[in-house]
Structures are given as C-alpha cells and as structure tokens.
Protein backbone atom coordinates (compact mmCIF):
# COMPACT_ATOMS: atom_id res chain seq x y z
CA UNK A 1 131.61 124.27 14.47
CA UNK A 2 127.83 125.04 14.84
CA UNK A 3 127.29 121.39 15.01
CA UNK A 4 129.85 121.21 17.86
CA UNK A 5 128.49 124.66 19.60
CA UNK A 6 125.13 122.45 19.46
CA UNK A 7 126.36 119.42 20.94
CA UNK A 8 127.69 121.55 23.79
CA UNK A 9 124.92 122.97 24.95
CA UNK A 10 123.25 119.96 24.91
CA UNK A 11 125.88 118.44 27.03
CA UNK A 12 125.61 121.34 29.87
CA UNK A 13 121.96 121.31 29.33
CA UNK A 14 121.82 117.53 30.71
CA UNK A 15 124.48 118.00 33.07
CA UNK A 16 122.36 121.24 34.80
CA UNK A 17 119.04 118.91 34.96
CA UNK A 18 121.07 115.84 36.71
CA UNK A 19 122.56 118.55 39.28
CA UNK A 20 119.16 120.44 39.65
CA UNK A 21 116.99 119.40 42.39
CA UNK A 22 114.07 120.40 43.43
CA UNK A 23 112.60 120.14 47.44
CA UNK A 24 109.24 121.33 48.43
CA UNK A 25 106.44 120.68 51.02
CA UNK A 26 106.79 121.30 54.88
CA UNK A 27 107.01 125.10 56.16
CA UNK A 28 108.59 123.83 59.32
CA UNK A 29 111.42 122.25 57.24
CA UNK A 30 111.56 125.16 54.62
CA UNK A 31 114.25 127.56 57.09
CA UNK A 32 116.53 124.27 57.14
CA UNK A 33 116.44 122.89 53.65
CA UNK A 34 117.24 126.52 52.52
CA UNK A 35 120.40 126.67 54.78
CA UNK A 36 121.39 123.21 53.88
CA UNK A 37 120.90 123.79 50.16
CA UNK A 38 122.68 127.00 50.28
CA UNK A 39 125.83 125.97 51.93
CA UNK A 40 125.40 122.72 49.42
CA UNK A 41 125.55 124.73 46.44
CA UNK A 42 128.63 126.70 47.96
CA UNK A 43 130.71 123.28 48.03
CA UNK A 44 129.10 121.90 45.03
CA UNK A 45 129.48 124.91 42.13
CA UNK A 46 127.73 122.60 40.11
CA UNK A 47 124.66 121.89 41.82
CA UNK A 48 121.36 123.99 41.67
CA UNK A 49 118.89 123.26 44.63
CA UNK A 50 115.26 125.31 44.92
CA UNK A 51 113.52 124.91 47.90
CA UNK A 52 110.00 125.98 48.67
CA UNK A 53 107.10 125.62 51.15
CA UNK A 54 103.50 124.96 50.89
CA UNK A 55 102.90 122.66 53.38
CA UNK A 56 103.49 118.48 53.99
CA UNK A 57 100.93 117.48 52.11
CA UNK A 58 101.54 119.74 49.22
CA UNK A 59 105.65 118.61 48.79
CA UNK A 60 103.77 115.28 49.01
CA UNK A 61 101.11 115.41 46.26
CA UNK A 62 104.23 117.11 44.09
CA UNK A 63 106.63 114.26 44.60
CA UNK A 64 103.58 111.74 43.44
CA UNK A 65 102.88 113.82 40.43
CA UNK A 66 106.36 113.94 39.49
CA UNK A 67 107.06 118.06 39.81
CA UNK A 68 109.48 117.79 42.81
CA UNK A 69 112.75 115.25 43.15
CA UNK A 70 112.02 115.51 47.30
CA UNK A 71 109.44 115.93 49.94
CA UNK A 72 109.68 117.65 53.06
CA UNK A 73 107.16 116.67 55.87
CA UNK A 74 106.66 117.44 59.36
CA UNK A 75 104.71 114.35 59.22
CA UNK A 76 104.95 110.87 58.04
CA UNK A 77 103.68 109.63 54.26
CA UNK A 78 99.93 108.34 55.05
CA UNK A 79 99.45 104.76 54.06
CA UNK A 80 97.36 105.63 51.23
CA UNK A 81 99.78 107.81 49.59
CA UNK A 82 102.26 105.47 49.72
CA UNK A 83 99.83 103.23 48.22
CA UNK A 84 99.37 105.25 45.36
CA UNK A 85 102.90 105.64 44.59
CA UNK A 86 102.75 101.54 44.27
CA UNK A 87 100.14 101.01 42.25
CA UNK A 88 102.11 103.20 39.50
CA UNK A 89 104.90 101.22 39.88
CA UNK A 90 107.08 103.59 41.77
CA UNK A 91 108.52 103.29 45.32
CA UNK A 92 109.57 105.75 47.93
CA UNK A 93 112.16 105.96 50.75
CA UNK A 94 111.90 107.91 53.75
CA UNK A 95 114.45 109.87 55.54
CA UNK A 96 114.54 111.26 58.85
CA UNK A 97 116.60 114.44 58.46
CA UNK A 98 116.26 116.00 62.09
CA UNK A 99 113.68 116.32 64.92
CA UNK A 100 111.69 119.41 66.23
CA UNK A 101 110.01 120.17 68.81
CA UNK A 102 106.57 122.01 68.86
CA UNK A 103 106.03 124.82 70.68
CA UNK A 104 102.65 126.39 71.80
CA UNK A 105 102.79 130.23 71.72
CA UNK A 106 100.80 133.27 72.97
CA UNK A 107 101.17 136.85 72.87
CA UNK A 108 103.90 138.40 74.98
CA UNK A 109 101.43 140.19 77.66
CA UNK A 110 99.71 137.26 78.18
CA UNK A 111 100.35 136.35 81.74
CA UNK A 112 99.17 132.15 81.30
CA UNK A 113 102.72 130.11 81.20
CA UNK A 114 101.68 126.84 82.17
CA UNK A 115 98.91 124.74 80.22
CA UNK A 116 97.91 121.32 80.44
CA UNK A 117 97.35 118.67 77.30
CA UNK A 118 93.95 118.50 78.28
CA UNK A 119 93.49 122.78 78.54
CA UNK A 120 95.29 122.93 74.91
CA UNK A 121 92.95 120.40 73.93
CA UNK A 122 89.89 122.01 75.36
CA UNK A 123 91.41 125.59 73.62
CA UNK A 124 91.87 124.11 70.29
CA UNK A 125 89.01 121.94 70.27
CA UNK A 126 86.56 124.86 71.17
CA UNK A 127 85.50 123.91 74.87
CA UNK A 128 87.82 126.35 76.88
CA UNK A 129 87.03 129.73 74.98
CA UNK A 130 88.21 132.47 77.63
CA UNK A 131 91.84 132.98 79.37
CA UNK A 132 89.87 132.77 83.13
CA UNK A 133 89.62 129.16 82.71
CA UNK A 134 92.62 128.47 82.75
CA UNK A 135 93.85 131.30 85.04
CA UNK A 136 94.31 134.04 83.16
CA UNK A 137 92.30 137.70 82.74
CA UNK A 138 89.34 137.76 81.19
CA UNK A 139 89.78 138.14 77.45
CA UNK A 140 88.54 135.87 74.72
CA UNK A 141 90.92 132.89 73.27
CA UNK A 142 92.13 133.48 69.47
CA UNK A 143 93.05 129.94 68.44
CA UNK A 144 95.21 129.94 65.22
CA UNK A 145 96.52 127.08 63.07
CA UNK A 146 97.45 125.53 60.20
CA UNK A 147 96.15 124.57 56.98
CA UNK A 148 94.85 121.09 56.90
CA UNK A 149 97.70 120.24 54.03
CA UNK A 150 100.08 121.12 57.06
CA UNK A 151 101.95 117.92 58.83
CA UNK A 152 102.20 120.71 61.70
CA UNK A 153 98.29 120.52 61.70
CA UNK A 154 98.15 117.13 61.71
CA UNK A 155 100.77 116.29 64.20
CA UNK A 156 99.20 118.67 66.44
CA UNK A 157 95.98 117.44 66.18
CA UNK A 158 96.88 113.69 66.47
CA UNK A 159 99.56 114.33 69.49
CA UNK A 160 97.75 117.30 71.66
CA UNK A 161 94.23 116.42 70.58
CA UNK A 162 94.23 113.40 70.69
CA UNK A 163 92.96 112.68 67.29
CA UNK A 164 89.72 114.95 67.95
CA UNK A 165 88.78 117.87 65.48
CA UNK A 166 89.43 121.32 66.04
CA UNK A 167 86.94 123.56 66.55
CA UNK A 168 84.68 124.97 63.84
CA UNK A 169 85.99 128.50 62.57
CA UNK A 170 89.73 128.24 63.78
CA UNK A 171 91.73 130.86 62.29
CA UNK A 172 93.45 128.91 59.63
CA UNK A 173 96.93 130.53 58.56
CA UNK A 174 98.69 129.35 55.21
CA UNK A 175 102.20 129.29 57.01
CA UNK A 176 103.82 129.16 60.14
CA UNK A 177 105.06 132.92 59.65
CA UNK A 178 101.53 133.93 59.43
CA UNK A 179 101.01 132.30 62.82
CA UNK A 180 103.93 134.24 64.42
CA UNK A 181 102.70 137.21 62.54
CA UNK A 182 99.41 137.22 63.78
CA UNK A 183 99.91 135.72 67.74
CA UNK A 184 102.30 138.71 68.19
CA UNK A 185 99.08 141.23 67.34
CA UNK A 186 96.39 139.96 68.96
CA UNK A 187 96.81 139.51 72.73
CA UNK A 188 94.05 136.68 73.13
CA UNK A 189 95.61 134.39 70.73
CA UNK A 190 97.18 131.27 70.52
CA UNK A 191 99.18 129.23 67.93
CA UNK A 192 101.77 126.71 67.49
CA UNK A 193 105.21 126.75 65.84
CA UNK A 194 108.73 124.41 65.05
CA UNK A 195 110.76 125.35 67.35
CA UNK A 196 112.97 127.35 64.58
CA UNK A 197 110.33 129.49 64.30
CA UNK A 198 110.31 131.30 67.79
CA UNK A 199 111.39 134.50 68.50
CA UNK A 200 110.74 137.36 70.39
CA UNK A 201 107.11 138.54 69.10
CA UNK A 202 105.86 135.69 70.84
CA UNK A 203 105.83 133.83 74.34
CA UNK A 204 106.40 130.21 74.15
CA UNK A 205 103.97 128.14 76.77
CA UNK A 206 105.40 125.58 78.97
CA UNK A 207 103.43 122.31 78.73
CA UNK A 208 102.25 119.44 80.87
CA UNK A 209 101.68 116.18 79.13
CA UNK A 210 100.99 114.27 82.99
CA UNK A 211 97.88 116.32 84.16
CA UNK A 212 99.72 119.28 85.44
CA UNK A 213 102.08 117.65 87.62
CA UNK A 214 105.08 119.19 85.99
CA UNK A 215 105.46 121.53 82.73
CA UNK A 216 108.43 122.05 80.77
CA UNK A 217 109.62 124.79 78.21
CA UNK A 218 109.82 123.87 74.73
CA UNK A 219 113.63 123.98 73.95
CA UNK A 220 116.54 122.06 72.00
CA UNK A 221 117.92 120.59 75.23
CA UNK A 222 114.47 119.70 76.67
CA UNK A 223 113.58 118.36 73.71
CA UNK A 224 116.38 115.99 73.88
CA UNK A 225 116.25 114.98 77.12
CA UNK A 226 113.03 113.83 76.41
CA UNK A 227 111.48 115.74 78.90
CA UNK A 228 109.63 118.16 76.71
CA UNK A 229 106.22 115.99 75.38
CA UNK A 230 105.95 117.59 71.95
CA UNK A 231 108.62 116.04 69.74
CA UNK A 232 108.46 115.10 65.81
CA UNK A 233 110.64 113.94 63.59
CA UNK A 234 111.06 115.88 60.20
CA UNK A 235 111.33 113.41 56.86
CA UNK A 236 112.41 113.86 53.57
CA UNK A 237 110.43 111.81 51.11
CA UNK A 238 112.31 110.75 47.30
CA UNK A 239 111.41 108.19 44.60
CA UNK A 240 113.73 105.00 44.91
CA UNK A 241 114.27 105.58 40.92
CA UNK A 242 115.89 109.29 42.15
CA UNK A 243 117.88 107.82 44.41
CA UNK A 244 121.59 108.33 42.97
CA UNK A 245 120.14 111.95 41.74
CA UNK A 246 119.03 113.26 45.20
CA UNK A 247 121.75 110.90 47.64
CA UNK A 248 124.24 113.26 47.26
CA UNK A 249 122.44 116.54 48.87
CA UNK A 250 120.34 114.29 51.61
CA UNK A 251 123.81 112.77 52.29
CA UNK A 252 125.08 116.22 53.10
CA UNK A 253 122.02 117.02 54.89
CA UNK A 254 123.36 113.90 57.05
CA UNK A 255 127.06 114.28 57.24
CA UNK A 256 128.20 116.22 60.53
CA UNK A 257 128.42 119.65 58.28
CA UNK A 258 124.76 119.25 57.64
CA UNK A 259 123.81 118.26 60.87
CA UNK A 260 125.39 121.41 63.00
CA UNK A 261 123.42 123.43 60.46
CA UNK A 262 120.69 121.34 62.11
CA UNK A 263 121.80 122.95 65.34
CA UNK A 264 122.47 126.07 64.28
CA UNK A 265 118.77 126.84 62.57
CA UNK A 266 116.92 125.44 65.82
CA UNK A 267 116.69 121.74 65.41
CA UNK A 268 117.38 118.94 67.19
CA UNK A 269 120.31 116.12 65.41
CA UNK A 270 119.46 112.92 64.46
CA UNK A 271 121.89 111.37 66.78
C-alpha cells in the first residue's frame, strides 16, 4: 500500500512538471500572456502556467540558462544569443504571437499633440530639452524610459532614434507601469508604452514618421492599416527540445480563442 501511495505521487509529481510551464521576459507581453494563460488553465484543469515580467532580455538570458520553458520579447533574439544557444548544442524557434504598436505619451495638460521622428529623436537623445521647441509652454522635458534589458528600449531606440544613444541621465524606469505611473505626475514628461498599456493618466502623442507632413494616433486600427509608423511584432522564444511541452499553450495563444484575447487586451492579430 505505502509502496503504491509512493508510486502515486510520483506519477502526479511528473505529470504536474510536464503540464507546468513557465513564461517570462517582456513587460509589454506580460498583460497578454497572463490573460492567455489564465483562460488556458480554465480549459486545461491540468495545466499550470506562471507568467512574469522583467524585461526581453531578462525572459531571454532565463530561457538560455534553462529557468524558463518560454521567452517573451518585444524584440527579436540578437544574433549572438542565438549563437550561444548553438554552441551548447541547443536550438530555438521563434514565434510571432501578435503585434503592438508603440505609443509616445505625455502628461494630460500638456498641450503638444503632434511630434515629428526627428523632435522625438532630438527629445530622447538630449538635443530638444524644453516644450517651446517644439511648440509648447515653456517647461522643461522629463524624458523617461526603459531599462536597457527592455526590447521596448531597444526597439525604440533602433526605430525612433535611429540607432543613436539616448541621452545621458534619462530617467530609467524598471517597467512600463512605472512609466505610466510617473508621466501621469510630472507634467514635463515624456515616455513610451505598448499600446495595452494606455489609459487615461496619460495623453498619447500623434506621430509623424515623413517630416511632419502628416501625424497619426497610435491605435489598433491605425496600426493595422499601416498608417501608424511605430509597429513591432511581439515573439515568443522556446527550445526546439521543449517543443511538444510548450506547443500546446503557444498553439492556443494562436488558435482564434487566443487571438481575440489578442484583441481584447489591446493588440493587434497576427493575421
């Protein structure tokens, strides 16, 4: 009987660990893996999903080491972490699981709606360092971003800045809350955010990508109309060995279910 009772739990124990998975990285992604996993575990009693944050980079640096079954990035795998993953033998897939669109935000009262690439650049990069220049009262620009283990900080930087560095001193914020959070006290400031993330505490900038000619509002639609310039996709990341471990959940993720979740948390489909 105790032998039995033994064998049991051993059984369960191993049946628990092959349902458990385990997703981390990408603050923009966190508010949608959480739904998804949630209404996942709902259909799947079975199934035990944990999702946390920390950044691209971090999910990343977890998923070489071996302490989380899936990545989420705002960004794409550098070549040099994929090229670490070889060398031990391993290979990874990428998945793109839905798109976002980045949105530039400032406080409420601020009366600027309409920037240029090349003003956001000059803002983030240091050069443009009062609201006047670029048409607005006389108060002193509060650039905030993210950490540099953020995709969100490097997409940014790479599609806005055109590759250039930000400014020394930027008010670096360990999540995209703490952006939010902090835009909707300080009336100077400026930040950026996944679309998911906007709300009410904060006025989303419209933005020109053709030198001012026309500027558009970051939204779902505009985003997939194409007419709205700052557009990523979002990736999960998994080891090819995991692959019949974590298919099931990214398939979900996938399936039409998953994808008005997509919708319904402030994304943009995959098709």
């Amino acid at each position: 009987m105790k032998k039995f009772l033994i064998t049991a739990i051993a059984v369960l124990a191993g049946l628990t660990a092959a349902n458990a998975q385990k997703i981390k990285g990408s603050d923009t992604c966190l508010p949608l893996s959480q739904k998804e996993a949630e209404e996942y575990m709902q259909s799947h009693p079975s199934a035990v999903v944990t999702v946390t944050g920390g950044g691209s980079g971090v999910g990343i640096s977890a998923l070489m080491e071996g302490t989380t079954d899936i990545a989420q990035a705002s960004r794409r795998m550098k070549f040099n972490e994929k090229q670490k993953i070889q060398e031990k033998g391993d290979q990874v897939k990428e998945v793109i699981i839905a798109y976002d669109a980045l949105a530039v935000v400032v406080h409420p009262s601020n009366p600027v709606t309409n920037l240029t690439r090349e003003q956001l650049e000059g803002i983030f990069t240091g050069k443009i360092t009062n609201w006047k220049q670029v048409g607005g009262p006389d108060m002193k620009i509060i650039p905030y971003s993210r950490e540099t283990s953020s995709g969100t900080y490097e997409f940014f930087k790479e599609s806005v800045l055109r590759n250039r560095n930000y400014m020394n001193g930027i008010m670096s914020m360990p999540a995209t809350g703490a952006i939010i959070q902090s835009i909707s006290q300080t009336k100077g400031g400026i930040g950026y955010v996944g679309l998911a993330y906007l709300n009410k505490s904060v006025k989303p900038i419209h933005v020109s990508y053709d030198g001012g000619k026309s500027y558009t509002e970051p939204s779902v639609a505009n985003a997939k109309n194409k007419t709205y310039p700052i557009v990523r996709p979002l990736y999960y990341y998994y080891m090819a060995r995991s692959a019949n471990a974590v298919k099931p959940f990214i398939d979900y993720v996938l399936s039409p279910k998953g994808q008005e979740i997509v919708k319904e948390i402030g994304f943009i489909t995959v098709k």
